[in-house]
Protein backbone atom coordinates (compact mmCIF):
# COMPACT_ATOMS: atom_id res chain seq x y z
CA UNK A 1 -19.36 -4.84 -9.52
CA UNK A 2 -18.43 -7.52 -6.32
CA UNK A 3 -21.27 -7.55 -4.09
CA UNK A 4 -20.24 -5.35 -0.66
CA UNK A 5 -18.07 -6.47 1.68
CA UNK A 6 -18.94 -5.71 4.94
CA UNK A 7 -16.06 -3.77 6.68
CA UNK A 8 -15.97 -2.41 10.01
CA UNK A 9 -18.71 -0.27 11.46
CA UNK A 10 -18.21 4.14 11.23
CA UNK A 11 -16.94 4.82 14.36
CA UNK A 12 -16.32 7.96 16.23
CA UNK A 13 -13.06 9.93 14.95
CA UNK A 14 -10.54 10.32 18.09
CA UNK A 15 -9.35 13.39 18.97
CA UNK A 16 -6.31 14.06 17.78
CA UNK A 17 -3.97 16.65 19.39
CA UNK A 18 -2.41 19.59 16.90
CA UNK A 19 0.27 18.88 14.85
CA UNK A 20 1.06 14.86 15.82
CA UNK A 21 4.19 13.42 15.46
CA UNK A 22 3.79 10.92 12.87
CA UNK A 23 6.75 7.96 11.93
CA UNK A 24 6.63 6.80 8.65
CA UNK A 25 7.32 3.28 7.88
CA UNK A 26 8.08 3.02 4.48
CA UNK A 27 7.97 -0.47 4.09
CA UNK A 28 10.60 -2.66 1.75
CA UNK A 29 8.99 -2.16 -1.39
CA UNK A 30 8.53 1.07 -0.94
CA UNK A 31 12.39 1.64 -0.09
CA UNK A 32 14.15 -0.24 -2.62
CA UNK A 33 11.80 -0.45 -5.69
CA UNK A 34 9.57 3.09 -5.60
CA UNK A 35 10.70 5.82 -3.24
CA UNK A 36 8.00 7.83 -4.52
CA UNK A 37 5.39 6.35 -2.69
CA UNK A 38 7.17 6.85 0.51
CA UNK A 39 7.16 11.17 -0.55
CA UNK A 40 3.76 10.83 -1.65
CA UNK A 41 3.20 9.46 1.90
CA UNK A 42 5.23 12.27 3.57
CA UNK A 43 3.56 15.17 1.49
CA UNK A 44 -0.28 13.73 2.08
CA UNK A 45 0.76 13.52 6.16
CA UNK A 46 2.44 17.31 6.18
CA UNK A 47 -0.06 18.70 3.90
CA UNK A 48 -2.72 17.49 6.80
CA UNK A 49 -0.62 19.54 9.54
CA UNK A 50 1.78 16.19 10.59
CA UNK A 51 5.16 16.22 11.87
CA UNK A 52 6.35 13.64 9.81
CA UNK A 53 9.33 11.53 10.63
CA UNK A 54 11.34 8.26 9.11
CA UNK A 55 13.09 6.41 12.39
CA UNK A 56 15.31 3.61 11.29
CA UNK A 57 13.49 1.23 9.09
CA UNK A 58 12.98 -2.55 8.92
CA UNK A 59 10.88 -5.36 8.32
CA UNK A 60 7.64 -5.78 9.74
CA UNK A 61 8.74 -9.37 9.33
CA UNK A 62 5.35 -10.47 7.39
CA UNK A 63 7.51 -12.78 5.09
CA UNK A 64 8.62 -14.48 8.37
CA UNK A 65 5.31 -14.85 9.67
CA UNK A 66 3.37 -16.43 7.00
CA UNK A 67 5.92 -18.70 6.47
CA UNK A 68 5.73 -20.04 10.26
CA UNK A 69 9.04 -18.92 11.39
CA UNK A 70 7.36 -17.02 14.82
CA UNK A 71 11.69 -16.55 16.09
CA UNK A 72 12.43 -14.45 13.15
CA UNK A 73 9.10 -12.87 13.05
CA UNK A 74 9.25 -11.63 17.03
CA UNK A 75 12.61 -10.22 16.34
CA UNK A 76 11.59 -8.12 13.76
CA UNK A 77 8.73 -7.00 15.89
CA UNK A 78 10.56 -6.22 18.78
CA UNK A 79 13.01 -3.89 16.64
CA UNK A 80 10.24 -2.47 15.31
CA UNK A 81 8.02 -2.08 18.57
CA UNK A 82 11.70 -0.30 20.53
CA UNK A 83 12.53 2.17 17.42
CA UNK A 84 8.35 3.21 16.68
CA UNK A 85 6.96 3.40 20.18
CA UNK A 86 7.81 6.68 20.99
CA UNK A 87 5.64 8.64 18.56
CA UNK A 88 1.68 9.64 18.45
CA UNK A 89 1.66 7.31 15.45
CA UNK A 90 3.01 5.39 12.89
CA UNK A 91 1.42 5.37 9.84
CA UNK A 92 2.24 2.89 6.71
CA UNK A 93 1.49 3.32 2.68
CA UNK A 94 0.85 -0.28 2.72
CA UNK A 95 -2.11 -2.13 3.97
CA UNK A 96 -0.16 -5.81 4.43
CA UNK A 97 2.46 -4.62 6.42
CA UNK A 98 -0.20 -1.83 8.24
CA UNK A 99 -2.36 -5.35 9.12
CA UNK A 100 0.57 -7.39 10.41
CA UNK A 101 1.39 -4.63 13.00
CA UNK A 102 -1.68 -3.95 13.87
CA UNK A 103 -3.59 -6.97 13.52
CA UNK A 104 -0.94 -9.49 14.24
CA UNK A 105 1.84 -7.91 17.10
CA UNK A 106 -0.15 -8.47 19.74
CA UNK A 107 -0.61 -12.30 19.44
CA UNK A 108 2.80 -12.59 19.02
CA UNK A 109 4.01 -11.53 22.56
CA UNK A 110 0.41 -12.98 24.15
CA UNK A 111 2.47 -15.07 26.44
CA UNK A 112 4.53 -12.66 28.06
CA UNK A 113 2.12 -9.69 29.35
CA UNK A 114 4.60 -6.97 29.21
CA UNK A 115 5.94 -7.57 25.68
CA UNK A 116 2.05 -8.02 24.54
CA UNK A 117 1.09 -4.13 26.44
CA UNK A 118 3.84 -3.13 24.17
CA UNK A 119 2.53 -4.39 21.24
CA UNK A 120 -0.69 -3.65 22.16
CA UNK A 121 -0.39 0.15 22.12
CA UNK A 122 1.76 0.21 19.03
CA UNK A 123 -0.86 -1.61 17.16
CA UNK A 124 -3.57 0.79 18.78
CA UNK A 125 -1.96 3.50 16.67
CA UNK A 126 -0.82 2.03 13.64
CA UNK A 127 -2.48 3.02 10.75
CA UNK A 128 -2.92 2.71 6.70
CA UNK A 129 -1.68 5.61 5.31
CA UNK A 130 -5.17 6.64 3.65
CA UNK A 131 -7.26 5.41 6.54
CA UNK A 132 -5.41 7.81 8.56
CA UNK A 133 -5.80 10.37 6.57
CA UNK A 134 -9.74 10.21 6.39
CA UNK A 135 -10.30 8.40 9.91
CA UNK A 136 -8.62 9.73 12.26
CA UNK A 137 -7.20 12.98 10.51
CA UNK A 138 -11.16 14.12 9.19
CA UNK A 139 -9.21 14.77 5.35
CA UNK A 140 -12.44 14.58 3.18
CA UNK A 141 -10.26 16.24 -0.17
CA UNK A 142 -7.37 16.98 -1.78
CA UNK A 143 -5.47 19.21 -3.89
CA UNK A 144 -4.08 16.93 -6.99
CA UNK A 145 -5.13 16.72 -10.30
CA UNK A 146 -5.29 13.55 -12.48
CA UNK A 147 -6.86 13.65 -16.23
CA UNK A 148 -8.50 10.23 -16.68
CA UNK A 149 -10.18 7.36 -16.35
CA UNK A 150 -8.90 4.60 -13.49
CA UNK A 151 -9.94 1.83 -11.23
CA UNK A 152 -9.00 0.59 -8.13
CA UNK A 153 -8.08 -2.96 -6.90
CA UNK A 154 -8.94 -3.47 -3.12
CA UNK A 155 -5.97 -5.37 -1.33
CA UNK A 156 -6.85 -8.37 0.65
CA UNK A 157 -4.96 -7.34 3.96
CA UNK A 158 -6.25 -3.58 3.88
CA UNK A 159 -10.11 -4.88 2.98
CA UNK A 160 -10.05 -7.76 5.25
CA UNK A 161 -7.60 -7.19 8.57
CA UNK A 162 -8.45 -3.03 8.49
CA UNK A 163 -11.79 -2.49 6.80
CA UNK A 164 -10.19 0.09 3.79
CA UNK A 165 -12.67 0.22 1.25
CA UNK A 166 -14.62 3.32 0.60
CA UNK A 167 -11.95 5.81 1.79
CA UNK A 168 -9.62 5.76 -1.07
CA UNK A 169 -12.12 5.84 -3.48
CA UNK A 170 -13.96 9.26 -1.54
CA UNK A 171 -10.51 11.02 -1.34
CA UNK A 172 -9.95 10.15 -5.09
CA UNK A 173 -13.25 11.39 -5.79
CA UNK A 174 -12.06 14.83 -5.04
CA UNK A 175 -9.42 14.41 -7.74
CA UNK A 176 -9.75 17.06 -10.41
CA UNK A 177 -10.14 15.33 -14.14
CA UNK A 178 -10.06 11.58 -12.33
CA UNK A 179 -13.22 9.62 -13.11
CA UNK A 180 -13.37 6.25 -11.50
CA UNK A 181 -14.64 3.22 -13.32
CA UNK A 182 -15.16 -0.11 -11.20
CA UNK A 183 -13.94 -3.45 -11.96
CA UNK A 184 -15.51 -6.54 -11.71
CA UNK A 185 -14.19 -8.00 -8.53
CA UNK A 186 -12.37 -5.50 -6.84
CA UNK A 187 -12.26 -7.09 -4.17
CA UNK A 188 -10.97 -10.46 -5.19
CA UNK A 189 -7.07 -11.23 -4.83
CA UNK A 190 -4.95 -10.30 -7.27
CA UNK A 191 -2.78 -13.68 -6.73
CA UNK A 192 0.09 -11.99 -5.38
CA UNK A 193 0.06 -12.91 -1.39
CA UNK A 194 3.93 -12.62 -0.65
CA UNK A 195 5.06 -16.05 -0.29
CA UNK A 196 2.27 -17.58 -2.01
CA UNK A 197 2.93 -16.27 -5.45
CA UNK A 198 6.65 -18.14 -5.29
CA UNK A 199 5.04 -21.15 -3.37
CA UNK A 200 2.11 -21.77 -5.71
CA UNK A 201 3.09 -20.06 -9.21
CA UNK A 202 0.51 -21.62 -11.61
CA UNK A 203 -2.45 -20.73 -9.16
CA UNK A 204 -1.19 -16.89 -8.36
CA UNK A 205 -1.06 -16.39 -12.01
CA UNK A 206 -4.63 -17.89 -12.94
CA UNK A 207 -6.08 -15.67 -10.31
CA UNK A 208 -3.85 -12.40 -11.40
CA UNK A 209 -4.69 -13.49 -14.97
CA UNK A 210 -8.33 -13.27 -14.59
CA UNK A 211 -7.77 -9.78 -12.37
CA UNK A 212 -5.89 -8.57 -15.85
CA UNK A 213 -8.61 -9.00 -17.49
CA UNK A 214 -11.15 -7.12 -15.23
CA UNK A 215 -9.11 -4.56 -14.85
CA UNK A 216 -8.97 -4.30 -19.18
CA UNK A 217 -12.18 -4.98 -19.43
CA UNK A 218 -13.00 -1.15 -17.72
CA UNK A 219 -11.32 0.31 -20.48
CA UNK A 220 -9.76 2.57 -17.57
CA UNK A 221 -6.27 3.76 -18.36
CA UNK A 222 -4.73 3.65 -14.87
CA UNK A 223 -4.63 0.89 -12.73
CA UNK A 224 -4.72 2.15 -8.66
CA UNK A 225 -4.42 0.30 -5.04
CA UNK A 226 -2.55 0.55 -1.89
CA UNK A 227 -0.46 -2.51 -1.73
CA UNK A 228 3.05 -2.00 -3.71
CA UNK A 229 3.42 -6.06 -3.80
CA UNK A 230 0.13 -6.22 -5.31
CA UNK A 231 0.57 -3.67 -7.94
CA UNK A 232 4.12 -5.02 -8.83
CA UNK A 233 2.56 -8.48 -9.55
CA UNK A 234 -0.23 -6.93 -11.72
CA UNK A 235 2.09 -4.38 -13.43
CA UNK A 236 4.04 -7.51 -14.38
CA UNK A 237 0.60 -9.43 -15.47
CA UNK A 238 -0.15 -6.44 -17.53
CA UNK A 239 2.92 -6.03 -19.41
CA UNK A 240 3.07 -9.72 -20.71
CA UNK A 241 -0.69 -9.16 -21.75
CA UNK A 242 0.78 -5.84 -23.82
CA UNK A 243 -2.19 -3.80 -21.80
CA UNK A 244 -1.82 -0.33 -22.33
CA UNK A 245 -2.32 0.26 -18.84
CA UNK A 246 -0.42 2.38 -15.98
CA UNK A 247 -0.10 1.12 -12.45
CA UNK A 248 0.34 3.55 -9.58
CA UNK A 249 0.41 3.79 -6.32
CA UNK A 250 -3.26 5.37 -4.75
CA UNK A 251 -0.50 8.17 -2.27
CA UNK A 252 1.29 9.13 -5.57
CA UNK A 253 -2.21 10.72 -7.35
CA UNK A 254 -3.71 11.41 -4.25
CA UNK A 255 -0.34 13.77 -3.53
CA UNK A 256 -0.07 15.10 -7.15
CA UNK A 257 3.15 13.37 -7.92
CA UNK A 258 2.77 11.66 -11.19
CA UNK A 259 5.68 12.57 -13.32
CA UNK A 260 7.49 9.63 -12.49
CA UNK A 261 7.17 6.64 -14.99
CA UNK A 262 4.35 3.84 -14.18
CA UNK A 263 5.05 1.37 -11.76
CA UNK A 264 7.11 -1.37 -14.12
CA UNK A 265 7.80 1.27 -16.84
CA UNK A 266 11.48 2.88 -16.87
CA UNK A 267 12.18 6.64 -17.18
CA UNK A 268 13.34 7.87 -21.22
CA UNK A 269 16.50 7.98 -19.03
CA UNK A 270 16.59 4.42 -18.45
CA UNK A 271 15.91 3.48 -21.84
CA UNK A 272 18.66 5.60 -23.27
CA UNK A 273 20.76 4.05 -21.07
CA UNK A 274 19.71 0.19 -22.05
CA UNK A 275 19.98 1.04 -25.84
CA UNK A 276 23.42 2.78 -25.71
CA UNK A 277 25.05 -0.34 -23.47
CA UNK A 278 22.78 -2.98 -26.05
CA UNK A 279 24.84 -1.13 -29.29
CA UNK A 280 28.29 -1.18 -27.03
CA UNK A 281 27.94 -4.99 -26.48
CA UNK A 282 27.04 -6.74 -29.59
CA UNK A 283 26.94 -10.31 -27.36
């Protein structure tokens, strides 16, 4: 196992007032390749006594950003800041898009001191979905069941701009029949990194390559972590490989809702569907 990384020091929970009013910001993966996590996300929020809501969604503009284009990137931001403001916090299943609200907003309006209060207090409360659970919600358990063996792959923004490291792994802990079973380098990067994996191709898939093989070499049988785009680029690693191994989203076993296929497998339905058109067209 990685040596530790050091993460931000335990500090105080806030209080937190009765039943908050919680958005939800899905994120783009989340709403146009797996739904699921974004119900997962819901169900873990209401179960801990939120008012959860979904205001208009968009981009968090993180695409924009890293590749330098700041006009694009503030527009996003400002949509975001005017539709998200008004509630007691937003909370995201996603720890890139979770770190360029809260870790990158602010800079982006430093030069004008009334857009930058704005961001300010939007990053303030803007939180990873598990993070808010156990931080500033006090959730030390929950009521799912998953028979198996797993291991979990740390995501570079959620380690490294927000600290997440040891509170997925005490929530899933309290998972009935889930053992966890660390791989070597949890903590590295999986290779995925947006715009980097389409900018730099052969390196992304030397690092995810080497991640595919820590993650086989645990012999677990379900592959977990927070970040969709990083579990879509190892889902795909793994299927070329012919690993027997399922990829899910952390919210989707932490909530109990694991009768949807694996992240990159399709439902019987699906498959039905693909070999009746294949016999239709003989091309």
């Amino acid at each position: 196992m990685a040596a530790p990384i050091e993460t931000p020091g335990a500090q105080t929970r806030p209080t937190v007032k009765s039943n908050p009013r919680v958005a939800l910001f899905a994120t783009c993966l989340v709403d146009t390749i797996r739904p699921t996590i974004g119900f997962a996300a819901a169900k873990l929020l209401e179960d801990a006594g939120c008012r959860v809501e979904v205001p208009r969604q968009t981009c968090c503009g993180q695409p924009a950003f890293n590749s330098g284009d700041r006009a694009t990137t503030r527009a996003l931001a400002l949509q975001m800041i005017a539709d998200f403001e008004g509630y007691d916090y937003i909370v995201v299943p996603s720890g890139s898009c979770g770190g360029m609200i809260k870790a990158h907003y602010p800079e982006l309006f430093a030069d004008d001191p009334n857009l930058a209060a704005r961001a300010g207090r939007l990053a303030a409360k803007t939180f990873e979905l598990v993070s808010f659970l156990t931080d500033v919600l006090g959730v030390t358990s929950v009521s799912a069941r998953f028979e198996g063996d797993v291991t979990y792959h740390d995501s570079c923004s959620g380690l490294r701009e927000l600290g997440i490291r040891n509170q997925p792994r005490r929530l899933l802990g309290t998972v009935e029949g889930l053992r966890l079973v660390e791989m070597k380098d949890a903590d590295v990067c999986c290779g995925f990194g947006g715009t980097f994996a389409v900018k730099y191709g052969e390196i992304s898939d030397k690092i995810v390559t080497e991640k595919a093989g820590n993650i086989e070499q645990t012999g677990a049988a379900t592959l977990l972590a927070g970040d969709l785009g990083c579990l879509l680029n190892m889902a795909g690693k793994l299927s070329r490989r012919g690993a027997a191994v399922e990829v899910r989203h952390v919210a989707e076993v932490l909530a109990g809702m694991t009768d949807t296929p694996p992240i990159g497998k399709a439902s019987p339905q699906a498959r039905s569907r693909a070999t009746a058109g294949s016999k239709e067209d003989p091309a």
